[in-house]
N, C-alpha and C. Protein backbone atom coordinates (compact mmCIF):
# COMPACT_ATOMS: atom_id res chain seq x y z
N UNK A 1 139.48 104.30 54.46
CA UNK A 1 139.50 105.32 55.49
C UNK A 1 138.40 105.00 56.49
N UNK A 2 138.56 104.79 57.94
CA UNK A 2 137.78 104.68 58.82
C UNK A 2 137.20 105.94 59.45
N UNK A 3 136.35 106.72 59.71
CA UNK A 3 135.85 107.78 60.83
C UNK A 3 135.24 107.65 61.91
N UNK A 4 135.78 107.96 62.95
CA UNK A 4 134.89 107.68 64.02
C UNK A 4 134.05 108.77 64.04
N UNK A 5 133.13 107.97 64.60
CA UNK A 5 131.74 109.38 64.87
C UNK A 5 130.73 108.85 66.01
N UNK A 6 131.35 108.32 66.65
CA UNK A 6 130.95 107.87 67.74
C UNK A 6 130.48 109.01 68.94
N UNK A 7 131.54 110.24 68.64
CA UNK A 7 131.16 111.33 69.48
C UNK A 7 130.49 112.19 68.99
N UNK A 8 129.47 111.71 68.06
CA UNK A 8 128.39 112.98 67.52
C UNK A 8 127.10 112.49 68.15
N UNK A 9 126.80 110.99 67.92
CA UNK A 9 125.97 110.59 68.73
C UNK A 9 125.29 111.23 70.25
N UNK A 10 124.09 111.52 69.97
CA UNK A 10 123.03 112.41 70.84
C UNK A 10 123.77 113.60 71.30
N UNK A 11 124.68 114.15 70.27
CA UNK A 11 125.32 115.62 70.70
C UNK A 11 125.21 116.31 69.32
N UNK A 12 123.69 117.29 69.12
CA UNK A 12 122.70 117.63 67.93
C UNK A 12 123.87 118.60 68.09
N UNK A 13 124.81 119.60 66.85
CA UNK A 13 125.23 120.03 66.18
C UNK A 13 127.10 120.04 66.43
N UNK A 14 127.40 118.85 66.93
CA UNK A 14 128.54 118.12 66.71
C UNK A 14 129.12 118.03 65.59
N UNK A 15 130.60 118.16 64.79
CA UNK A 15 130.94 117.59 64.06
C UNK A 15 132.14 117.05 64.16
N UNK A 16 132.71 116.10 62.97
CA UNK A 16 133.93 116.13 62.76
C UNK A 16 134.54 116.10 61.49
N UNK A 17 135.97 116.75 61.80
CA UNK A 17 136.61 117.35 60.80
C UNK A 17 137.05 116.19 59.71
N UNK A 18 137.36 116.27 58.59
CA UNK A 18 137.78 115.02 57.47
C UNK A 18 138.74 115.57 56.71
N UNK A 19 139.93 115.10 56.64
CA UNK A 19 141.18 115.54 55.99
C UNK A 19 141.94 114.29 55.41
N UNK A 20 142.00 114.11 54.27
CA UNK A 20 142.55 112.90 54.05
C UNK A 20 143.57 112.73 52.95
N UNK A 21 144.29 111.93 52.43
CA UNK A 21 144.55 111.91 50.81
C UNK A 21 145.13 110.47 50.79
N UNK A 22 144.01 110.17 49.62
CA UNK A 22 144.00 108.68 49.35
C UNK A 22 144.07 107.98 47.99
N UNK A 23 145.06 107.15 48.33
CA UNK A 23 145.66 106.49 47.10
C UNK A 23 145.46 105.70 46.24
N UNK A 24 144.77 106.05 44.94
CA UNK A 24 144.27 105.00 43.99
C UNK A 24 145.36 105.11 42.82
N UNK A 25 145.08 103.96 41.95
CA UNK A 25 146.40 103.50 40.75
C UNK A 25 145.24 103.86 39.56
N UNK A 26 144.22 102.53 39.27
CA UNK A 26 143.67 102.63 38.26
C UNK A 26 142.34 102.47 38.41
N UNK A 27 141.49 103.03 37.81
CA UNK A 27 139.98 103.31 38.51
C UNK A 27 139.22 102.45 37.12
N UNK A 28 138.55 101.65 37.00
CA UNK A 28 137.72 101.20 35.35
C UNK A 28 136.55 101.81 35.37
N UNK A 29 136.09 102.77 34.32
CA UNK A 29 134.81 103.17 34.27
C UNK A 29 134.38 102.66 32.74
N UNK A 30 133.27 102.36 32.94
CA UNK A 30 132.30 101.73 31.88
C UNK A 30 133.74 100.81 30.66
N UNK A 31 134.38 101.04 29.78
CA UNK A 31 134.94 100.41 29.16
C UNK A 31 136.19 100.49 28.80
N UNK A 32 136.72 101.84 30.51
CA UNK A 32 137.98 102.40 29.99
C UNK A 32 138.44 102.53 31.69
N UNK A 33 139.90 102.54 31.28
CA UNK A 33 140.60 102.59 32.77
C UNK A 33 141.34 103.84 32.66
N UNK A 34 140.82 104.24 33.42
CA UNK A 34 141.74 105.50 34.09
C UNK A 34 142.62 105.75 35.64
N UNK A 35 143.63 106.03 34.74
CA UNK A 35 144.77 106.18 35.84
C UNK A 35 144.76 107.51 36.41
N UNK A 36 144.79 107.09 37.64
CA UNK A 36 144.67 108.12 38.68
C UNK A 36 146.37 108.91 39.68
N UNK A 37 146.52 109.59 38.65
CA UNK A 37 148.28 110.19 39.13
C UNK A 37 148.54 111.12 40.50
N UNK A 38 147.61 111.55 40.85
CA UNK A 38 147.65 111.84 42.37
C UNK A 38 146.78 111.77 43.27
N UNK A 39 147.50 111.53 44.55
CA UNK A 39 146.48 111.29 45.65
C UNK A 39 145.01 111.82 45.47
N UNK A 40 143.80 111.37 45.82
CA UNK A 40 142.65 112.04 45.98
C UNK A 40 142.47 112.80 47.16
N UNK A 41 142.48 114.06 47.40
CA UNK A 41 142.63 114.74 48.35
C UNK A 41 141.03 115.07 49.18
N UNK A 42 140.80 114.97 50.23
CA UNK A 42 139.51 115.01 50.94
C UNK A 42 139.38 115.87 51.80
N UNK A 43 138.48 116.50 51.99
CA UNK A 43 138.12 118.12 52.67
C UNK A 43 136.60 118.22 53.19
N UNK A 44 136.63 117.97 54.38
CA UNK A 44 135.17 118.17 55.18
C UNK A 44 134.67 117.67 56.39
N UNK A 45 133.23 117.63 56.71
CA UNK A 45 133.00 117.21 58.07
C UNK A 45 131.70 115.95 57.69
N UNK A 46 131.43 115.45 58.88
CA UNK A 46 130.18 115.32 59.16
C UNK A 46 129.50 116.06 60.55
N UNK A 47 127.96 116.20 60.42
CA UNK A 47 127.58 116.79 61.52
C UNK A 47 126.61 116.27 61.70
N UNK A 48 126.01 116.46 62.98
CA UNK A 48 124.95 116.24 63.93
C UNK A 48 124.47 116.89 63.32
N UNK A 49 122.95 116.57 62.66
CA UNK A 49 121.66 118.01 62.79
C UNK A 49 120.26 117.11 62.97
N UNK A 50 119.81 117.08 64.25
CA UNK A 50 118.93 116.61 64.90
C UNK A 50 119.07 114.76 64.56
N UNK A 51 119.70 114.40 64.27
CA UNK A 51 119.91 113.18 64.79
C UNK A 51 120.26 112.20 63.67
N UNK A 52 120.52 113.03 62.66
CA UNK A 52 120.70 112.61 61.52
C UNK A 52 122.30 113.25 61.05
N UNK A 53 122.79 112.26 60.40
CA UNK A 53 124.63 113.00 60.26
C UNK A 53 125.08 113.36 58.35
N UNK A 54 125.41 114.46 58.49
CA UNK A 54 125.41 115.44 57.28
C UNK A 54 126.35 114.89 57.09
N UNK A 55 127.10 114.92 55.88
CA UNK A 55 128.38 114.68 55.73
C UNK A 55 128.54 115.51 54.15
N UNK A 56 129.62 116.31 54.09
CA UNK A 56 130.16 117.43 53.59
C UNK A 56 131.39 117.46 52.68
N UNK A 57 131.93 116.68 51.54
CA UNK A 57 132.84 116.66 51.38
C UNK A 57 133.38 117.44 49.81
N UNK A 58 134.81 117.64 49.66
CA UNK A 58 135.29 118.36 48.61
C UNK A 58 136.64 117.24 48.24
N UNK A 59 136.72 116.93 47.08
CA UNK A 59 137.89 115.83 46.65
C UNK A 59 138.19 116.39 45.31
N UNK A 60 139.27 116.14 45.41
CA UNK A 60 140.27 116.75 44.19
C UNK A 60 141.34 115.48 43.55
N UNK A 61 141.36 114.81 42.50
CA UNK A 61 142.71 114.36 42.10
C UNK A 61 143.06 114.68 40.69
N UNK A 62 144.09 114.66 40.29
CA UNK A 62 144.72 114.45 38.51
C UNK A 62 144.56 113.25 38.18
N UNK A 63 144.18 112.80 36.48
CA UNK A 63 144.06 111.23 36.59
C UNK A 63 144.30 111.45 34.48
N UNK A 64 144.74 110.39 34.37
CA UNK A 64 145.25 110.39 32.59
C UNK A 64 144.13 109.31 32.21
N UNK A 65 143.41 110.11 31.46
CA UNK A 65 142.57 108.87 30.28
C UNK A 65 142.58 109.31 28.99
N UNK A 66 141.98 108.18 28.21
CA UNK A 66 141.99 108.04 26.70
C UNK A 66 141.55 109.12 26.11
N UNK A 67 141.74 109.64 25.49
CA UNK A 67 140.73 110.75 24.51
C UNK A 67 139.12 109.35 23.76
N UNK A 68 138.44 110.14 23.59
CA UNK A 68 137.42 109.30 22.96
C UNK A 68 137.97 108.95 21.74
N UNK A 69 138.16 110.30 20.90
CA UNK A 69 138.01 110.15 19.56
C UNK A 69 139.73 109.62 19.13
N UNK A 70 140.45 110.38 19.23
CA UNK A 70 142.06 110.26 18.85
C UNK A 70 142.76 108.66 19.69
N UNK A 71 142.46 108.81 20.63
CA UNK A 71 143.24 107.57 21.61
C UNK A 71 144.08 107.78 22.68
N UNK A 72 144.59 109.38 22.42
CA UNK A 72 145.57 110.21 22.73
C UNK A 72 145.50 109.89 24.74
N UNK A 73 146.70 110.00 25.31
CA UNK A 73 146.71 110.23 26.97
C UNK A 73 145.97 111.43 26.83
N UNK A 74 145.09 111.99 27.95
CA UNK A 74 144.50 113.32 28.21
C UNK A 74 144.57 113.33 29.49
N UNK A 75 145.60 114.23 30.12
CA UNK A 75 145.69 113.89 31.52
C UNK A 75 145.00 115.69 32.01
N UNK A 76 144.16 115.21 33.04
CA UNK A 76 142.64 116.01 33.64
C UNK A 76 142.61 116.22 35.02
N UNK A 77 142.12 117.43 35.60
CA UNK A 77 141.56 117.42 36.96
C UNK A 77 140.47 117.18 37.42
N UNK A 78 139.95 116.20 38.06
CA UNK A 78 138.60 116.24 38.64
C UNK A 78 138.74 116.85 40.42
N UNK A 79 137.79 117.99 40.21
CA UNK A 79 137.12 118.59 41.47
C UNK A 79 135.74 118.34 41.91
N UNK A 80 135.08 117.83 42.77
CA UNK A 80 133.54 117.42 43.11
C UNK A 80 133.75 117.63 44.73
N UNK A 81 132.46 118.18 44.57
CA UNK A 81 131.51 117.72 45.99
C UNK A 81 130.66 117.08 46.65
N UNK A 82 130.46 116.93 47.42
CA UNK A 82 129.40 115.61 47.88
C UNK A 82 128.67 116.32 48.69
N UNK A 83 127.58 115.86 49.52
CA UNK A 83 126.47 117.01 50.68
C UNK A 83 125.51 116.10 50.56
């Protein structure tokens, strides 16, 4: 995903809006891959605040991984924010 933000530059409480949904298959964390079954959905801005650029975000996807203990599919929502 590219953003321009070219128009926040020296315009102190500027922002822009971020709406996205982006497509991952399989993500590897530490010794396990997790599949990621829907889009990652993206929600927020960045802003101007004195010359420095905030950036604000909320992401949501469903994704199936291993159980630790059993082996079992465990398919999960992850919701996070960023700031």
């Amino acid at each position: 995903m590219v953003l321009d933000i070219s128009k926040l530059i020296n315009k102190n409480g500027a922002s822009v809006d971020i709406c996205a949904d982006i497509a991952l298959e399989t993500v590897s964390f530490g010794n396990q891959d997790i599949t990621v079954t829907s889009p990652v959905h993206t929600e927020g801005d960045v802003t101007n605040v004195d010359g420095l650029f905030r950036l604000t975000l909320r992401c949501n996807a469903d994704y199936v991984s291993q159980c630790s203990r059993c082996l079992a599919d465990t398919e999960k929502k992850l919701d996070f924010e960023i700031e």
